[in-house]
Protein backbone atom coordinates (compact mmCIF):
# COMPACT_ATOMS: atom_id res chain seq x y z
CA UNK A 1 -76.34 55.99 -12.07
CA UNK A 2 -74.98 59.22 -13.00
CA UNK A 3 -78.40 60.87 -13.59
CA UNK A 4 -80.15 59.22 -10.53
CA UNK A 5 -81.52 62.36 -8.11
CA UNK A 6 -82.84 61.94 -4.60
CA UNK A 7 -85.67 63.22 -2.94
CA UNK A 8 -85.31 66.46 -1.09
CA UNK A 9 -87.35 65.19 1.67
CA UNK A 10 -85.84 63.98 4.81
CA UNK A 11 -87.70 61.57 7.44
CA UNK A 12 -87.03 62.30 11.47
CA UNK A 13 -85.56 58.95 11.31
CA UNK A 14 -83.18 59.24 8.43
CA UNK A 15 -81.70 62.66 9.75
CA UNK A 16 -81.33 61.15 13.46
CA UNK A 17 -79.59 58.67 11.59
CA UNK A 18 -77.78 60.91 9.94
CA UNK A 19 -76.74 63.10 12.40
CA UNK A 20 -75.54 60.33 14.16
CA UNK A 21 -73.41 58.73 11.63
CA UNK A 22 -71.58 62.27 11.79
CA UNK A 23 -71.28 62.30 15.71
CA UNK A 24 -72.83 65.75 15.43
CA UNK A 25 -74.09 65.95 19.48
CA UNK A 26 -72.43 64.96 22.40
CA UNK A 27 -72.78 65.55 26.28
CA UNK A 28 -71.35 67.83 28.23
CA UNK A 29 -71.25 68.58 32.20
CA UNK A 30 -72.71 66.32 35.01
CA UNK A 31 -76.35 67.51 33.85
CA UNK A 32 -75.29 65.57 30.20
CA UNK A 33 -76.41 68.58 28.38
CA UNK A 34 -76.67 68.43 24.78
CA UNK A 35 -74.32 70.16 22.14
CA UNK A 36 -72.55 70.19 18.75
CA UNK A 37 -69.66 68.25 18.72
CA UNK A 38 -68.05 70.78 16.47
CA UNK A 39 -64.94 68.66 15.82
CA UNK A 40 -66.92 65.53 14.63
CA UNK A 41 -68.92 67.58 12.30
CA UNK A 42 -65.36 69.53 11.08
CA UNK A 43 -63.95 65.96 10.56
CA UNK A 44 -66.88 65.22 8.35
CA UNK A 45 -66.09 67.52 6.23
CA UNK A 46 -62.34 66.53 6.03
CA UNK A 47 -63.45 62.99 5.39
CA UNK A 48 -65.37 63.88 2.82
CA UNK A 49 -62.55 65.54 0.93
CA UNK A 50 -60.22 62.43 1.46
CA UNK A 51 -62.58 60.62 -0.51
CA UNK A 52 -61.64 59.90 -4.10
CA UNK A 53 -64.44 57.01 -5.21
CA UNK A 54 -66.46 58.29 -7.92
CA UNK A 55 -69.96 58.96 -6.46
CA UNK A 56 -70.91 57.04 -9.42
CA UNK A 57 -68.96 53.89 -8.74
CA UNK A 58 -70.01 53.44 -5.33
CA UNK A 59 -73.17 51.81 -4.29
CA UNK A 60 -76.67 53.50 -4.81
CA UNK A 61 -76.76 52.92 -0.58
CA UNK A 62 -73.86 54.05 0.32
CA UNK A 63 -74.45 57.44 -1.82
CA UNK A 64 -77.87 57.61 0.02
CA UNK A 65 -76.48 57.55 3.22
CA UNK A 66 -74.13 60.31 2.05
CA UNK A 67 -76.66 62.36 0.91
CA UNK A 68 -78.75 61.86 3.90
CA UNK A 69 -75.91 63.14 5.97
CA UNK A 70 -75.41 66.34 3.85
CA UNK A 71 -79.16 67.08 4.23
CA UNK A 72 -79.06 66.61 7.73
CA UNK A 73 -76.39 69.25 8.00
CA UNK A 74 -78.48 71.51 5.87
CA UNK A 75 -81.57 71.42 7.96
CA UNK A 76 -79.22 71.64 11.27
CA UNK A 77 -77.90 74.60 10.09
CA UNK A 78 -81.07 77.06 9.80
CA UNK A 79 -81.66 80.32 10.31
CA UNK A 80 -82.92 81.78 13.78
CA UNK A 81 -86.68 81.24 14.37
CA UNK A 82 -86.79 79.06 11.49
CA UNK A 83 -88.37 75.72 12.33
CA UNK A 84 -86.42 72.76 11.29
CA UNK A 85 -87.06 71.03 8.02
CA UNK A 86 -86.01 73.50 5.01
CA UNK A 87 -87.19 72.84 1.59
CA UNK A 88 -84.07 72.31 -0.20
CA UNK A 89 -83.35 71.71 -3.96
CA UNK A 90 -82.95 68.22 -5.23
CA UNK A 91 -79.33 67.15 -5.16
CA UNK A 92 -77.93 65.10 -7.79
CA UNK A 93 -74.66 63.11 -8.46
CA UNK A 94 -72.57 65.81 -10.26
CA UNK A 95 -73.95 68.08 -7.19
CA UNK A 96 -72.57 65.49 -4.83
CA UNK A 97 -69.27 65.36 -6.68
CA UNK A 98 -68.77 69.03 -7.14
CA UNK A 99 -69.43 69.60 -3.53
CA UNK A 100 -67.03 67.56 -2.62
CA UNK A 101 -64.24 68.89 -4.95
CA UNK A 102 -64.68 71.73 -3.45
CA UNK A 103 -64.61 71.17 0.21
CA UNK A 104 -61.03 68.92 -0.81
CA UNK A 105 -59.65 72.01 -2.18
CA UNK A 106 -60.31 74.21 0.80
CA UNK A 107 -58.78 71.54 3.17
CA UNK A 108 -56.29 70.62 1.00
CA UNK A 109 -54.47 74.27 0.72
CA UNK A 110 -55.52 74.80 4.29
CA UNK A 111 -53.09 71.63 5.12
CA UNK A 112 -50.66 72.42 2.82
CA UNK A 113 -50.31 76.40 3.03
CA UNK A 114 -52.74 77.05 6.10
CA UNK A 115 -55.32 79.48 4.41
CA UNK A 116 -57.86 79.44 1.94
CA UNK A 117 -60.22 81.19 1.24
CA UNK A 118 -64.44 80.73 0.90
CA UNK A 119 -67.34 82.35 -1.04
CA UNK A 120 -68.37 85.04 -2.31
CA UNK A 121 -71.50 84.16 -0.34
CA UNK A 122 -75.18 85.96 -0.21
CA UNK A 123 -75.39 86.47 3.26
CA UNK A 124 -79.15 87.24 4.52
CA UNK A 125 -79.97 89.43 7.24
CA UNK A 126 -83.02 88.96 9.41
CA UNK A 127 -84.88 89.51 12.09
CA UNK A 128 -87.30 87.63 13.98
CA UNK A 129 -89.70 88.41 16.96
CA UNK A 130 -90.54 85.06 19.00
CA UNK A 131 -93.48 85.81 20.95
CA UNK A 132 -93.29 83.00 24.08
CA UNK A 133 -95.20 84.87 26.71
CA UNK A 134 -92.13 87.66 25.96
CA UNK A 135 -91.51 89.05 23.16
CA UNK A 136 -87.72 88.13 21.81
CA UNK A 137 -86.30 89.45 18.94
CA UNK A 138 -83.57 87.35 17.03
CA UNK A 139 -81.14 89.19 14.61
CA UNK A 140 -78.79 86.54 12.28
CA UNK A 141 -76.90 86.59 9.08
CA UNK A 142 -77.92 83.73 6.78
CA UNK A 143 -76.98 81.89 3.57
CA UNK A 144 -79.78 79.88 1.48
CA UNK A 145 -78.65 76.41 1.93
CA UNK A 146 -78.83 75.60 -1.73
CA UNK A 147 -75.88 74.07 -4.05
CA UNK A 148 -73.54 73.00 -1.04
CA UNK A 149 -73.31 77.19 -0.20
CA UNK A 150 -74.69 76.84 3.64
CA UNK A 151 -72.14 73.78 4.11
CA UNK A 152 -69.26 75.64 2.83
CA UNK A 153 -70.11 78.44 5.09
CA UNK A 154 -70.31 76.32 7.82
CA UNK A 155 -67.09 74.85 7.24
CA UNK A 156 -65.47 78.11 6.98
CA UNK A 157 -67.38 78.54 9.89
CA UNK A 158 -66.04 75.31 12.24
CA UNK A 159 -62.50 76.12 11.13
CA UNK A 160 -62.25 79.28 13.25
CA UNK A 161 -64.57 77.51 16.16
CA UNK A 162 -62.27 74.27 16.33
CA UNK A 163 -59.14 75.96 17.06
CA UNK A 164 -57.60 73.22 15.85
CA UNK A 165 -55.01 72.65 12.55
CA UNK A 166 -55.67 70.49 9.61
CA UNK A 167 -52.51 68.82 8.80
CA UNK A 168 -51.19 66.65 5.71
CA UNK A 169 -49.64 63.26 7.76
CA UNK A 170 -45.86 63.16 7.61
CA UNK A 171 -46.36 59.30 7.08
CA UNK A 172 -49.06 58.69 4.80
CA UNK A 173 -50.34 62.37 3.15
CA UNK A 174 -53.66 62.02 3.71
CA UNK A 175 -54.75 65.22 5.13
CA UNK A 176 -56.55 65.08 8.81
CA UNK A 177 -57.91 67.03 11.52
CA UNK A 178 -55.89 66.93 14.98
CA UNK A 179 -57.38 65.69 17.15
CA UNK A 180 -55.35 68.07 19.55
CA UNK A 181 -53.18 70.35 19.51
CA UNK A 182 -49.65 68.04 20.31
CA UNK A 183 -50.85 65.52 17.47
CA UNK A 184 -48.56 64.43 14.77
CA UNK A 185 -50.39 62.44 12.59
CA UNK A 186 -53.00 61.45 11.49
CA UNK A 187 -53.43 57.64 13.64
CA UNK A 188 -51.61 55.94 15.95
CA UNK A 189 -50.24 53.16 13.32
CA UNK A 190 -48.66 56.65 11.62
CA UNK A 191 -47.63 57.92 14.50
CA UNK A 192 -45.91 54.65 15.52
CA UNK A 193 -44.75 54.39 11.63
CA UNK A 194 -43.13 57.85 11.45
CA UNK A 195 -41.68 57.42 15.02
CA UNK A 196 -40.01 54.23 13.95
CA UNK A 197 -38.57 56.22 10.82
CA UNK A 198 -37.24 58.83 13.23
CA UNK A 199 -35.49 56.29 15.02
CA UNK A 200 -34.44 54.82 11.71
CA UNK A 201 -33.17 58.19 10.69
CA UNK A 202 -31.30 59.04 13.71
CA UNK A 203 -29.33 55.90 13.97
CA UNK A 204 -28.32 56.42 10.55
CA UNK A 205 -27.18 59.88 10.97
CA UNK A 206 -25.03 58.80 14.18
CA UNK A 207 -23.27 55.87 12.06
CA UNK A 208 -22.30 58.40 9.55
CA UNK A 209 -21.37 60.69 12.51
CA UNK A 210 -19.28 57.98 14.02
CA UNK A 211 -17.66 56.72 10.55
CA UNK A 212 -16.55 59.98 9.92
CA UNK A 213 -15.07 59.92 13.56
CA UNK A 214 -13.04 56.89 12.65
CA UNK A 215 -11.95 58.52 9.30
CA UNK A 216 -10.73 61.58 10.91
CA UNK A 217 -8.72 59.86 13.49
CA UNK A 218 -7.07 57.36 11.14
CA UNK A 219 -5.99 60.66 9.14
CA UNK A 220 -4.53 62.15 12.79
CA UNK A 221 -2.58 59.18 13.18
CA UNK A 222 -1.14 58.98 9.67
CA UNK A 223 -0.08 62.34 9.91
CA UNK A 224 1.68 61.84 13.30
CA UNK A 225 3.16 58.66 12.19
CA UNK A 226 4.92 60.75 9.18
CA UNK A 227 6.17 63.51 11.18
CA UNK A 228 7.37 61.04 14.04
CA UNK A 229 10.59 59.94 12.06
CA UNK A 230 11.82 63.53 10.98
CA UNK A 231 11.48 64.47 14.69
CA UNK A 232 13.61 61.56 15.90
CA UNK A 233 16.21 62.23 13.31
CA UNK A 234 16.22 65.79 14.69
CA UNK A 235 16.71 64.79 18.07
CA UNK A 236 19.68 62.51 16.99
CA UNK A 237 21.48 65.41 15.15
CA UNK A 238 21.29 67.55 18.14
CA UNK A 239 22.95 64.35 20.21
């Protein structure tokens, strides 16, 4: 398993496939115009670097679908004027595995000191004139796709565009993506969980508040209970 190598080819099927396993377009507006769901293909990414399975260890399918998905992303992310459909370099297991150590340590520190930092990348800059009746002229900075480097500049990328943190759960650790900005956790059965361990907290807090209530008052009335004879004694001497 470990030196099995896919095929850098990628069917129209297999990456609609793909690129709907990831969520990566949704519609928007009454006309149901088609975009990137940036925050499903940021997730994605996040996902990925939850993931502790050895690529070796898991099924030859489920690593296919995997690698499908990362292609997709590749050939999504192209160049202006570039048609779709990049020849890419042949990725392998280890590839698979180092890409994915690397995206986990880039969300990792960004949930647990919120910054990180990417590259050094090649960036490419070029210019292309796309003659449709009008001549248009496209300027873009670019980085080969190869080795997992496009991805990670994409993800670098989404970051900024999403707006939104990436947290370690209070509950269970796993780091996550909010959803929005007010989130918590990272589910609802952790939310719920660290809610109920609030409310666990907090009672236990006021019982210690209100025990040391009752401990302070029993010493208030001890001491007045000691001083009450002396004054009574007092009183009778002045009598």
């Amino acid at each position: 398993m470990a030196g099995k190598v896919y095929t850098n080819w990628l069917s129209a099927t297999e990456k609609k496939a793909a690129l709907k396993r990831i969520g990566y377009h949704r519609y928007r507006g009454s006309r149901a115009e088609l975009e990137v769901d940036l925050w499903n293909v940021l997730n994605w990414f996040v996902q990925l670097g939850n993931s502790c399975t050895p690529f070796s260890d898991m099924p030859m399918a489920e690593v296919e679908l995997l690698t499908q998905e990362y292609r997709a992303l590749q050939e999504e992310d192209h160049p202006p004027g570039v048609p779709h459909g990049l020849v890419q370099n042949i990725v392998t297991i280890s590839d698979l595995e180092k890409f994915r150590a690397t995206v986990r340590l880039h969300t990792e520190q960004l949930a647990d000191t919120g910054q990180t930092r990417f590259g050094p990348f090649t960036l490419e800059r070029s210019v292309y004139i796309l003659d449709h009746g009008e001549s248009e002229i496209v300027v873009g900075e670019y980085v080969e796709p190869f080795h997992g480097q496009g991805l990670l500049l994409l993800l670098s990328s989404l970051v900024q565009r999403v707006g939104l943190a990436i947290r370690r759960c209070p509950h269970c650790r796993e780091v996550f993506l909010k959803p929005r900005r007010d989130a918590k956790a990272c589910s609802r059965t952790c939310q719920a969980n660290a809610y109920a361990r609030h409310q666990r907290e907090a009672a236990q807090r006021k019982k210690v508040r209100m025990s040391e209530k009752r401990k302070n008052r029993g010493r208030n009335v001890g001491k007045s209970q000691k001083r009450q004879p002396g004054a009574t004694i007092q009183r009778l001497g002045k009598g």
